[in-house]
C-alpha atoms as a PDB file:
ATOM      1  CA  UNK A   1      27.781  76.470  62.767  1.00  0.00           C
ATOM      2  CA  UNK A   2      29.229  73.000  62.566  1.00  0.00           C
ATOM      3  CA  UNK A   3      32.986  72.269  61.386  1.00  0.00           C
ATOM      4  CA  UNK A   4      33.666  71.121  57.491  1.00  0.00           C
ATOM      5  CA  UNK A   5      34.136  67.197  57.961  1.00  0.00           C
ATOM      6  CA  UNK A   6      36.551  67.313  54.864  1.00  0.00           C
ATOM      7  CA  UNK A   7      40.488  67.712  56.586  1.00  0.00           C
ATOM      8  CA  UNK A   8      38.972  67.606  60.266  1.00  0.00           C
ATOM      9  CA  UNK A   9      40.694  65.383  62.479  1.00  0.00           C
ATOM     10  CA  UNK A  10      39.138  63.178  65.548  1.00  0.00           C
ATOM     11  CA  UNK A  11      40.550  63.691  68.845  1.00  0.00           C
ATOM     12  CA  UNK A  12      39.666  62.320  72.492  1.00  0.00           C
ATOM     13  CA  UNK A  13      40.155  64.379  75.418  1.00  0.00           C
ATOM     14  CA  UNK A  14      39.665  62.547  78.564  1.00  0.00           C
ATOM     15  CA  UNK A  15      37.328  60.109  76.932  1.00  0.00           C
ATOM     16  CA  UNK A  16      35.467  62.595  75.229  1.00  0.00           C
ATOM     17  CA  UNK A  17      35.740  62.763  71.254  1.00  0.00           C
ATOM     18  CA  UNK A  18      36.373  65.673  69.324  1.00  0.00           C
ATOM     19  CA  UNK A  19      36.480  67.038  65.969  1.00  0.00           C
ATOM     20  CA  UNK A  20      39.127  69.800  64.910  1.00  0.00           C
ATOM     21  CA  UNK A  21      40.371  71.619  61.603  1.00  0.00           C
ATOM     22  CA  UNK A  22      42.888  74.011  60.853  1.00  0.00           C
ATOM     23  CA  UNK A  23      42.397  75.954  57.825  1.00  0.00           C
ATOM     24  CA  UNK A  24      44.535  74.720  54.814  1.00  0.00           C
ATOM     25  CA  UNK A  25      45.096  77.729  53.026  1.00  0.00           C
ATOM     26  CA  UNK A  26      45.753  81.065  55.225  1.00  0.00           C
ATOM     27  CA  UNK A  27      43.750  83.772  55.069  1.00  0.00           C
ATOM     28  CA  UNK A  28      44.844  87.002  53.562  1.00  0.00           C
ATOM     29  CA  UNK A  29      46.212  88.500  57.011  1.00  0.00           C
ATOM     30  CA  UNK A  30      47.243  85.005  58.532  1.00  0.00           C
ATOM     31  CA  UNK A  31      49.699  84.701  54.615  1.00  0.00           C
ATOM     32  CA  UNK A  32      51.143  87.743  55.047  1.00  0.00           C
ATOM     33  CA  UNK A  33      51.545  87.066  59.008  1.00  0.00           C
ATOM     34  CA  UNK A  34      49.530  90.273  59.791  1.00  0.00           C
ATOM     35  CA  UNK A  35      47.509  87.752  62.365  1.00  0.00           C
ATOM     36  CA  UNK A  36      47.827  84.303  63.839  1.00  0.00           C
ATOM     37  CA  UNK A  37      46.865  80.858  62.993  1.00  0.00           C
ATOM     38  CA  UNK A  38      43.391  80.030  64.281  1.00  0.00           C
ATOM     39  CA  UNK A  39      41.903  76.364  64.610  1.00  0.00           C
ATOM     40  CA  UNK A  40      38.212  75.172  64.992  1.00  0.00           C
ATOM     41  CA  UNK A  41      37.268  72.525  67.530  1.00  0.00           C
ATOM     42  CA  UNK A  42      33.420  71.012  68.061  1.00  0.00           C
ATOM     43  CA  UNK A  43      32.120  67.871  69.834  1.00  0.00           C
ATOM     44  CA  UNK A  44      32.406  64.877  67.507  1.00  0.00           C
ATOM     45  CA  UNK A  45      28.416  63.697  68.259  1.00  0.00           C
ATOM     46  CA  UNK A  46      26.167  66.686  69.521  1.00  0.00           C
ATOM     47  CA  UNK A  47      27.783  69.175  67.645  1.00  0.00           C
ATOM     48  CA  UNK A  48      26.895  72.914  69.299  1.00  0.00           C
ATOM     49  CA  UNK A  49      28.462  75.747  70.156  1.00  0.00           C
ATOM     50  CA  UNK A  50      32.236  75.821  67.939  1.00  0.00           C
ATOM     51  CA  UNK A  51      35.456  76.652  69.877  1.00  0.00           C
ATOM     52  CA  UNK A  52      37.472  78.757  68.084  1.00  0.00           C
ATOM     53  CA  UNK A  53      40.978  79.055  69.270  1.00  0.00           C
ATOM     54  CA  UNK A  54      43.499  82.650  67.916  1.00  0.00           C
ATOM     55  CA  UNK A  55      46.931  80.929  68.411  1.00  0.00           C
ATOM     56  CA  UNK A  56      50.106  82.654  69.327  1.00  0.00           C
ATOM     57  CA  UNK A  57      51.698  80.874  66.093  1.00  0.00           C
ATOM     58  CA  UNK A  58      51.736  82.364  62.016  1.00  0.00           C
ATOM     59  CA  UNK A  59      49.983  79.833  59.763  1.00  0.00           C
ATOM     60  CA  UNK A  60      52.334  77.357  59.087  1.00  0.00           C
ATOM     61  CA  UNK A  61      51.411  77.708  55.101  1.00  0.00           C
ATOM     62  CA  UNK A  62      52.131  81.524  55.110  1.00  0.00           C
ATOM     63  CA  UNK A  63      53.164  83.275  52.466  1.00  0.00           C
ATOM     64  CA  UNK A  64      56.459  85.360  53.786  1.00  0.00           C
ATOM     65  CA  UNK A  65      58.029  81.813  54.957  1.00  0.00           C
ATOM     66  CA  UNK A  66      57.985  82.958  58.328  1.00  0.00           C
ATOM     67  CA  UNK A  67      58.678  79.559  60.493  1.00  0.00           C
ATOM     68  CA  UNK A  68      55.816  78.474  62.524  1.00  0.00           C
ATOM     69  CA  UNK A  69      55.480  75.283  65.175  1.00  0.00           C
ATOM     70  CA  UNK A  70      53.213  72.615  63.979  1.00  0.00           C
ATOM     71  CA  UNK A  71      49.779  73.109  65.479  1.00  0.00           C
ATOM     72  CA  UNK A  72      50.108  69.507  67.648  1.00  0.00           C
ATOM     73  CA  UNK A  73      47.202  66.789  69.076  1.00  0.00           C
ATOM     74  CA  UNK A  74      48.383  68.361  72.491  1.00  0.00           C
ATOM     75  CA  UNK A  75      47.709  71.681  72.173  1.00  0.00           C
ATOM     76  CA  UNK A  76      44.656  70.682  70.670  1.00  0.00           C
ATOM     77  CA  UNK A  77      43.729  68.747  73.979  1.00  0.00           C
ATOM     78  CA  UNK A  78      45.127  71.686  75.857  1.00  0.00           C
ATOM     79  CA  UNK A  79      42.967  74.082  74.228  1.00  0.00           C
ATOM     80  CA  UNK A  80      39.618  72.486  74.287  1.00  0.00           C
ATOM     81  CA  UNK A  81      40.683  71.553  78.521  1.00  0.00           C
ATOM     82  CA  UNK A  82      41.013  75.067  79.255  1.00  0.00           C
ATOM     83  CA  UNK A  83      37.855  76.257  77.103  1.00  0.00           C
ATOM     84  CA  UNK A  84      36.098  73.889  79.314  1.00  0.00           C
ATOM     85  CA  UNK A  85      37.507  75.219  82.143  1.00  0.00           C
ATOM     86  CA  UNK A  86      35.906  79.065  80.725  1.00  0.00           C
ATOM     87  CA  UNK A  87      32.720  77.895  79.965  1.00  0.00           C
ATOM     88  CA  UNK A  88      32.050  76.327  76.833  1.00  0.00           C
ATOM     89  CA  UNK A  89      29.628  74.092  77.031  1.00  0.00           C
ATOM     90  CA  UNK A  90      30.744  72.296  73.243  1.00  0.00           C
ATOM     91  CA  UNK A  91      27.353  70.360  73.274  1.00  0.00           C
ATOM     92  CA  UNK A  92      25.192  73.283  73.581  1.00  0.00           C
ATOM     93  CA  UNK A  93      23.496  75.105  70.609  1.00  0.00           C
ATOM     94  CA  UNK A  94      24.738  78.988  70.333  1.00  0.00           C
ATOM     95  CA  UNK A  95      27.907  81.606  68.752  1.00  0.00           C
ATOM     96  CA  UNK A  96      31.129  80.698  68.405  1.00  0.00           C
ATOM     97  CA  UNK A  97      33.324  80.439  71.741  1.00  0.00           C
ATOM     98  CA  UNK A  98      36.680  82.414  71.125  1.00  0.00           C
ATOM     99  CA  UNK A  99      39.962  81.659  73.293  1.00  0.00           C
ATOM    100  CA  UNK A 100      42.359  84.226  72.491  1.00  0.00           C
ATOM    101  CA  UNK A 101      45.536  82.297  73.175  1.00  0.00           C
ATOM    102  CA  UNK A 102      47.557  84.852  70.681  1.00  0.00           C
ATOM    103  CA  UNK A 103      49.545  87.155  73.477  1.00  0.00           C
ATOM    104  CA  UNK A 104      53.185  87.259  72.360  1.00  0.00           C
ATOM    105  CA  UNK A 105      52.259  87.318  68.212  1.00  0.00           C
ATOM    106  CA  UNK A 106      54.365  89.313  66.356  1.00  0.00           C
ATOM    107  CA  UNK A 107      53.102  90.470  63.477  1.00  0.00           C
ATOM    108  CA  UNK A 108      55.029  91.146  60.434  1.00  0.00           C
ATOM    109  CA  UNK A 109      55.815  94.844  59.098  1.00  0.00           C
END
């Protein structure tokens, strides 16, 4: 499934270009900080398999005004290294490939 072009961003990670979007509005879990922010990445020319990264952050837009750190270019890069690093193959056709980066959330009561 590729990534919505409309509030994506471009990003190079050694010398390879990216696309990535975090969702503007939070979901209905992710607003009342039930779960954490999550943020797409896919290759910015052969679009394939989507990385889909579970922060360890609230959406910065939620609802409870629980304070959140900006999702950042470098964790972006940092991300989409280590996915590499597991296996995803961004160029290839197939699911979604999940890194759970989430341990030490804290969800709201």
């Amino acid at each position: 499934m590729a990534l919505v072009r409309k509030g994506s961003r471009l990003i190079v990670v050694d010398g390879t270009a990216y696309r990535w979007r975090l969702r503007g509005r939070p979901t209905y879990f992710q607003g009342l900080v039930w779960s954490p922010c999550k943020f797409a990445v896919e290759h910015a020319d052969t679009p394939g398999a989507t990385l889909v990264v579970t922060t360890d952050q609230p959406h910065p837009s939620n609802w409870i005004g629980r304070e959140a750190e900006p999702v950042l270019p470098s964790g972006i890069a940092a991300a989409v290294r280590l996915a590499l690093r597991e296996g995803w193959t961004p160029t290839a056709p197939g699911s979604a490939f999940l890194l759970d980066q989430s341990v030490g959330f804290t969800p709201s009561n």
